[in-house]
N, C-alpha and C. Protein backbone atom coordinates (compact mmCIF):
# COMPACT_ATOMS: atom_id res chain seq x y z
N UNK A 1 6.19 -18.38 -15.11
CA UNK A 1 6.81 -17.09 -14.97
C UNK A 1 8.17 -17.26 -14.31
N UNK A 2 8.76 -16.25 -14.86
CA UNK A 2 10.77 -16.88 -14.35
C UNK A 2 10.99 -15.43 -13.95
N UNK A 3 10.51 -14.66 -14.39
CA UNK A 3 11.32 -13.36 -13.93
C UNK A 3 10.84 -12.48 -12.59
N UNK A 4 11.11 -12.54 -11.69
CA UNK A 4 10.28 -12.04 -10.15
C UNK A 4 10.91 -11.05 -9.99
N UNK A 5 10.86 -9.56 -9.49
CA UNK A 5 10.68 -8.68 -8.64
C UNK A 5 9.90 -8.00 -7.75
N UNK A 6 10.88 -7.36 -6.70
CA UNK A 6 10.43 -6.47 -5.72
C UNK A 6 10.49 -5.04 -6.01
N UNK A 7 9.52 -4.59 -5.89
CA UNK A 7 8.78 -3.06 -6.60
C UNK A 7 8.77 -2.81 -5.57
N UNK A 8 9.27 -1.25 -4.82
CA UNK A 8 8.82 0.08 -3.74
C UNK A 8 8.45 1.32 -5.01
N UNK A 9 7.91 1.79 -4.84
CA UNK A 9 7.91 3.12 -5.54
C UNK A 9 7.09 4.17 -4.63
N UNK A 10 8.16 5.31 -4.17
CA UNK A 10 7.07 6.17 -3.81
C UNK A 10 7.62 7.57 -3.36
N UNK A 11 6.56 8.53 -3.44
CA UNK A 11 7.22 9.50 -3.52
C UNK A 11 7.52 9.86 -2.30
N UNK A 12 8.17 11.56 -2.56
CA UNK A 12 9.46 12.11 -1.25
C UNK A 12 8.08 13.28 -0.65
N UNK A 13 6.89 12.42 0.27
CA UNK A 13 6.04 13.63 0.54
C UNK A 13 5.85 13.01 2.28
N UNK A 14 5.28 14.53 2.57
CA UNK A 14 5.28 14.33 3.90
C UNK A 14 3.95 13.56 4.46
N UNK A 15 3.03 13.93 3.86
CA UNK A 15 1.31 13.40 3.81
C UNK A 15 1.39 11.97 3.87
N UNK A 16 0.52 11.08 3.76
CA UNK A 16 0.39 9.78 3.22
C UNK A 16 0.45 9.28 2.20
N UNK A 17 1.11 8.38 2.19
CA UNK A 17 1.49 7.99 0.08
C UNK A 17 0.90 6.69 0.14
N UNK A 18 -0.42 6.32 0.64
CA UNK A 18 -0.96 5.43 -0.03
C UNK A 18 -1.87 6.08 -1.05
N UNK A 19 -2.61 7.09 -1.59
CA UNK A 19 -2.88 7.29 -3.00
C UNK A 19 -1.80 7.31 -3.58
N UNK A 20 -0.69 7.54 -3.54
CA UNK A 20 0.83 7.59 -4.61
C UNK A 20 0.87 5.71 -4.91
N UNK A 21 1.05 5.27 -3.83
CA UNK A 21 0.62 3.67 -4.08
C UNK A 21 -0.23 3.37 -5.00
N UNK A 22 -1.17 3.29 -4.50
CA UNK A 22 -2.43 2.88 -5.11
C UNK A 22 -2.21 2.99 -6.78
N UNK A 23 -1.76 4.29 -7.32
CA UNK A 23 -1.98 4.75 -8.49
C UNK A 23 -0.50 3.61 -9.19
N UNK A 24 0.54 3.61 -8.63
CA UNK A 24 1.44 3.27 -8.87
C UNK A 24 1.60 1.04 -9.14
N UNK A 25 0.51 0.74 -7.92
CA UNK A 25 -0.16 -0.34 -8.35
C UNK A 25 -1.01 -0.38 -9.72
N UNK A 26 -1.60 -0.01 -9.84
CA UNK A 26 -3.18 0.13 -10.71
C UNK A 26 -2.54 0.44 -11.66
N UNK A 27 -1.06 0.83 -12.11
CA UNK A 27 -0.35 0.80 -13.17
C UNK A 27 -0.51 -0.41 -13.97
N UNK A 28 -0.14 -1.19 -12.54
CA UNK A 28 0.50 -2.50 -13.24
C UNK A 28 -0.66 -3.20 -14.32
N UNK A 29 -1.62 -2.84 -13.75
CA UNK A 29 -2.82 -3.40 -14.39
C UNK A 29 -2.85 -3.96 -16.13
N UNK A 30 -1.95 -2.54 -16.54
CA UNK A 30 -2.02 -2.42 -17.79
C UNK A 30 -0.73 -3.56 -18.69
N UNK A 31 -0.44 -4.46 -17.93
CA UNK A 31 1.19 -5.45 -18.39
C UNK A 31 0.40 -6.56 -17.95
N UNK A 32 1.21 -7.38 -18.25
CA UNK A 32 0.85 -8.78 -18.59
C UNK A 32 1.84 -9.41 -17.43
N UNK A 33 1.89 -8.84 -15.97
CA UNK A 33 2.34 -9.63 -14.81
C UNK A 33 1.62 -9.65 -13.78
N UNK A 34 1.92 -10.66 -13.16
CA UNK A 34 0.82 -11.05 -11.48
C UNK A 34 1.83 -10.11 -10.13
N UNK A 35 0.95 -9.78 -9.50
CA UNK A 35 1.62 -8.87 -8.26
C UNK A 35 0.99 -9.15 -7.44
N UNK A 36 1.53 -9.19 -6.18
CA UNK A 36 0.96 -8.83 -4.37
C UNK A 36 1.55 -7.82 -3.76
N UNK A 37 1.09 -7.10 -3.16
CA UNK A 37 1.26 -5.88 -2.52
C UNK A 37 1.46 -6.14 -1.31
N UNK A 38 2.68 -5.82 -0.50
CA UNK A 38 3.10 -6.10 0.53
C UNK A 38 3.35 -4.70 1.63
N UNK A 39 2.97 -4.52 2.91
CA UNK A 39 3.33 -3.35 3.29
C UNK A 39 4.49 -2.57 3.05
N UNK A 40 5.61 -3.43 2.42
CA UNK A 40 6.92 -2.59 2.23
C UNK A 40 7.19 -2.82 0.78
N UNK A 41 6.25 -3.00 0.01
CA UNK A 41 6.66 -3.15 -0.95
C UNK A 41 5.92 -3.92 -1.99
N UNK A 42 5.85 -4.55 -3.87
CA UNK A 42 5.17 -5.12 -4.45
C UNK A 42 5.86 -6.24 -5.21
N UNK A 43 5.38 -7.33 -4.88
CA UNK A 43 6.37 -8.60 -5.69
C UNK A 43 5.33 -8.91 -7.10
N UNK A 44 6.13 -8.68 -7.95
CA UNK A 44 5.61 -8.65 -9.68
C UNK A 44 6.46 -9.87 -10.08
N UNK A 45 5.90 -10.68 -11.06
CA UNK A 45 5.71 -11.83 -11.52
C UNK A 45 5.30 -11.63 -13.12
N UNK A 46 6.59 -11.79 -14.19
CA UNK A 46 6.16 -11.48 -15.48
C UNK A 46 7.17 -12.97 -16.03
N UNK A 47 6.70 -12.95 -17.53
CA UNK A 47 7.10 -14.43 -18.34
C UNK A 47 8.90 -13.48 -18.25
N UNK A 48 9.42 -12.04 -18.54
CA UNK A 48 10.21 -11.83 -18.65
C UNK A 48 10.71 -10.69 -18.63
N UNK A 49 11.98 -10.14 -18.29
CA UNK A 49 12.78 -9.02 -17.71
C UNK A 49 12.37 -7.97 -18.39
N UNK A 50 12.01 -7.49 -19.60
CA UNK A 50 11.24 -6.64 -20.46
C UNK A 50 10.02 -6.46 -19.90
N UNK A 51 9.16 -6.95 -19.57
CA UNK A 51 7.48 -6.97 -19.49
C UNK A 51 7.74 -6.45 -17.80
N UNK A 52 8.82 -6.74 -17.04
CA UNK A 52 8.91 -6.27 -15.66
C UNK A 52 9.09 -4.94 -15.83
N UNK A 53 10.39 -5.19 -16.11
CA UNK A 53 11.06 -3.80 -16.53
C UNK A 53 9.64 -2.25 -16.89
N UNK A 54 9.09 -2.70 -18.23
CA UNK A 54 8.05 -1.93 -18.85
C UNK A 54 6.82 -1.57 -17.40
N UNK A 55 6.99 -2.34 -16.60
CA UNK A 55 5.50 -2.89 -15.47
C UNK A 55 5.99 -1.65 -14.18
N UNK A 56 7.42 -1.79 -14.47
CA UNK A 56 7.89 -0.88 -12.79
C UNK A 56 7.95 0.13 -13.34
N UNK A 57 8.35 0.68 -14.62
CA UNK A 57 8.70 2.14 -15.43
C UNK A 57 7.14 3.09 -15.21
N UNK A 58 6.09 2.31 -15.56
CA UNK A 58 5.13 2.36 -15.78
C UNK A 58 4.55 3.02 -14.04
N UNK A 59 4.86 2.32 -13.73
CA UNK A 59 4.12 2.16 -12.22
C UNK A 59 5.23 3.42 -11.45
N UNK A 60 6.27 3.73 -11.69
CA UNK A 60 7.36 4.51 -11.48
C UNK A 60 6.76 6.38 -12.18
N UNK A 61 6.28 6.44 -13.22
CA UNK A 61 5.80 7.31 -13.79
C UNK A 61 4.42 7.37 -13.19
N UNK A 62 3.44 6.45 -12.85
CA UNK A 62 2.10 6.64 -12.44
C UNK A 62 2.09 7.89 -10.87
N UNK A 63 3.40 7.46 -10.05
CA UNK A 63 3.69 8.24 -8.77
C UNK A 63 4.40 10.01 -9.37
N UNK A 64 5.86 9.54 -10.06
CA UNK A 64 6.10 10.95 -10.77
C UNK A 64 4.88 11.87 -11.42
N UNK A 65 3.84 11.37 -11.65
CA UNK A 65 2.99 11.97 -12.33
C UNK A 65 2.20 13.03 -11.54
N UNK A 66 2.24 12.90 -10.11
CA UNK A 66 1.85 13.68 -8.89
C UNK A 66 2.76 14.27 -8.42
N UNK A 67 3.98 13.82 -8.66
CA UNK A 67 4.86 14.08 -7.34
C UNK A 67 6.25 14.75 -8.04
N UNK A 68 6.72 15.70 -7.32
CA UNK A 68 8.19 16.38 -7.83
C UNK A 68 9.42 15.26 -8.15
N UNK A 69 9.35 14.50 -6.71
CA UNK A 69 10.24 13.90 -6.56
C UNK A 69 10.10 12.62 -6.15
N UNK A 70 10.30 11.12 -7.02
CA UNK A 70 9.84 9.96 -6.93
C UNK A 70 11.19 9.17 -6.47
N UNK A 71 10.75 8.05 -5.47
CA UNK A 71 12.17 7.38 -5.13
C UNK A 71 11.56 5.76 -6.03
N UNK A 72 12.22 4.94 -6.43
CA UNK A 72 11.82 3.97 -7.03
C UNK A 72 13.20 2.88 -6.84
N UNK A 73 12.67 1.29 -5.81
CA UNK A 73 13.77 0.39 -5.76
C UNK A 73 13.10 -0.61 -6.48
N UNK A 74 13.45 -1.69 -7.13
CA UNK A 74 13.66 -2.75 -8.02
C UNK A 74 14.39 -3.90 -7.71
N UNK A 75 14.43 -4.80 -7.30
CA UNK A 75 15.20 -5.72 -7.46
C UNK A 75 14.65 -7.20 -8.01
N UNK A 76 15.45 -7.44 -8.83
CA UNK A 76 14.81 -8.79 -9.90
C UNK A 76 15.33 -10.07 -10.00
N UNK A 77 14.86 -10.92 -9.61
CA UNK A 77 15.81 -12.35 -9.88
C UNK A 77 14.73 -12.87 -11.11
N UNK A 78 16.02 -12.80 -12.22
CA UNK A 78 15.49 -13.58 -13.21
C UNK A 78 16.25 -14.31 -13.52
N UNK A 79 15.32 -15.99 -13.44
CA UNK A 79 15.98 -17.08 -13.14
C UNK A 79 15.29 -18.16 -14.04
N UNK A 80 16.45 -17.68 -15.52
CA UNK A 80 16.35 -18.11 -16.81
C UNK A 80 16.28 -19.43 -16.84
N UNK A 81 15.46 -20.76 -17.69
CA UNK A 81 15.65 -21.86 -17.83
C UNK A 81 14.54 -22.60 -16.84
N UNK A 82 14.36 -21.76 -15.36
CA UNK A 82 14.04 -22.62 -14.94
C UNK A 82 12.14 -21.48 -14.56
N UNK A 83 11.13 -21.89 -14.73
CA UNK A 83 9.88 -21.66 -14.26
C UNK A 83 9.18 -21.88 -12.96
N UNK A 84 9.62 -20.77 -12.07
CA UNK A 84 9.28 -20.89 -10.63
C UNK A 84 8.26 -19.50 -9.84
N UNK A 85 7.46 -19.96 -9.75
CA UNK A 85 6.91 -18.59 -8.54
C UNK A 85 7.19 -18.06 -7.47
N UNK A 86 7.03 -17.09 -7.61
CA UNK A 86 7.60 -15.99 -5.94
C UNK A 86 7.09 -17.63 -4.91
N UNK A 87 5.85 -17.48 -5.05
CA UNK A 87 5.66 -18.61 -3.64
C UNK A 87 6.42 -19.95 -3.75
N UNK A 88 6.29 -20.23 -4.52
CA UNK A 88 7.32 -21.99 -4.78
C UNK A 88 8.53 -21.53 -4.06
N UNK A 89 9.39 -19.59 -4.20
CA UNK A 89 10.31 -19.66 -2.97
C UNK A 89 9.72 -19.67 -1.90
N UNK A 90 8.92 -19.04 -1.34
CA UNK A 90 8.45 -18.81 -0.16
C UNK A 90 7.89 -20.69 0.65
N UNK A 91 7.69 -21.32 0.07
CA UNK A 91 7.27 -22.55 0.14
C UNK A 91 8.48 -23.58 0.57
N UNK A 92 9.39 -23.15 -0.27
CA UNK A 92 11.24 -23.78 0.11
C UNK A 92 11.50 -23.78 1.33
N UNK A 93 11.36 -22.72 2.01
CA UNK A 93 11.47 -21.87 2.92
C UNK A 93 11.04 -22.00 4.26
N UNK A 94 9.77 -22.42 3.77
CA UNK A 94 9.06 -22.93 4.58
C UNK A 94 8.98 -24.46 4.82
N UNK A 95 9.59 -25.54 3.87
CA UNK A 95 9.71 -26.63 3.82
C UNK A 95 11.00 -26.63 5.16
N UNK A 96 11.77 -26.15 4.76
CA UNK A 96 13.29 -25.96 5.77
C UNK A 96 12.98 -25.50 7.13
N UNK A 97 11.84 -24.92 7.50
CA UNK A 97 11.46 -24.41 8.86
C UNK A 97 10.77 -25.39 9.38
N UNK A 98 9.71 -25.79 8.89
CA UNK A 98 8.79 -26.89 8.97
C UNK A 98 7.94 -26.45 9.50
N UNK A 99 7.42 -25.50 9.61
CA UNK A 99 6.23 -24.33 9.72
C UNK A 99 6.29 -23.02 8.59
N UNK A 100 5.35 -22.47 9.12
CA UNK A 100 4.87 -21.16 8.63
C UNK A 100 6.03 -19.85 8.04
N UNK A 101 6.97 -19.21 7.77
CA UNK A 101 7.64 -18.22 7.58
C UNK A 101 6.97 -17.04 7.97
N UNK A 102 6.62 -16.93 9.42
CA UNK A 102 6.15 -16.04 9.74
C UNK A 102 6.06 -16.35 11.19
N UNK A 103 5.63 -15.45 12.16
CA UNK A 103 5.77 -15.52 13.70
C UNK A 103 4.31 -15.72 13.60
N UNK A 104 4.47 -16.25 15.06
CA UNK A 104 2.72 -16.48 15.40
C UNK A 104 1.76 -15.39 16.25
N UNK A 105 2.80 -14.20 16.72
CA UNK A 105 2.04 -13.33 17.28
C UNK A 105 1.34 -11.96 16.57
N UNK A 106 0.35 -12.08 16.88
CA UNK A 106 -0.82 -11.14 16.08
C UNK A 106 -1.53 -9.48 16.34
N UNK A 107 -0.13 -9.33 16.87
CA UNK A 107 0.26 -7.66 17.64
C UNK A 107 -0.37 -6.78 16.76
């Protein structure tokens, strides 16, 4: 998989928008990309910029579908030629730290 983005989608409500989540995940279900759900957000993993694209539209409409007013951010590195996973960056990253990419306190 070469094409990675970061998915937020959610709507403009005052309540809790983890059912707006939820539904907006469980979109993805229906595309042919791998995701993790992150508290601020969802990193999607497709063979290509189309199948993302189609995956966030999708998941973008699953929240509009409740909601008046949907906010939806995207950002995509598609990084043609070469076949890398979200974690293979996260792993770089962590090669250069020489630990963990993350703090050790468990607040």
């Amino acid at each position: 998989m070469t094409c990675i983005g970061f998915l937020s989608v959610a709507p403009v409500v005052e309540e809790s928008m983890a059912p707006y989540v939820a539904d907006a995940v469980a979109a993805l279900d229906d595309f042919d990309v791998t995701y993790e759900t992150t508290p601020m957000g969802t990193i999607i993993e497709a063979d290509d910029s189309a199948e993302l694209f189609a995956a966030a539209h999708a998941a973008h409409e699953a929240v509009g579908a409740q909601s008046d007013r949907v906010e939806t951010f995207l950002k995509i590195d598609d990084k043609r030629g070469v076949d890398q996973r979200a974690s293979e960056k996260v792993d770089a990253v962590e090669q250069e730290l020489g630990r963990e990419a993350r703090s050790d306190s468990e607040e």
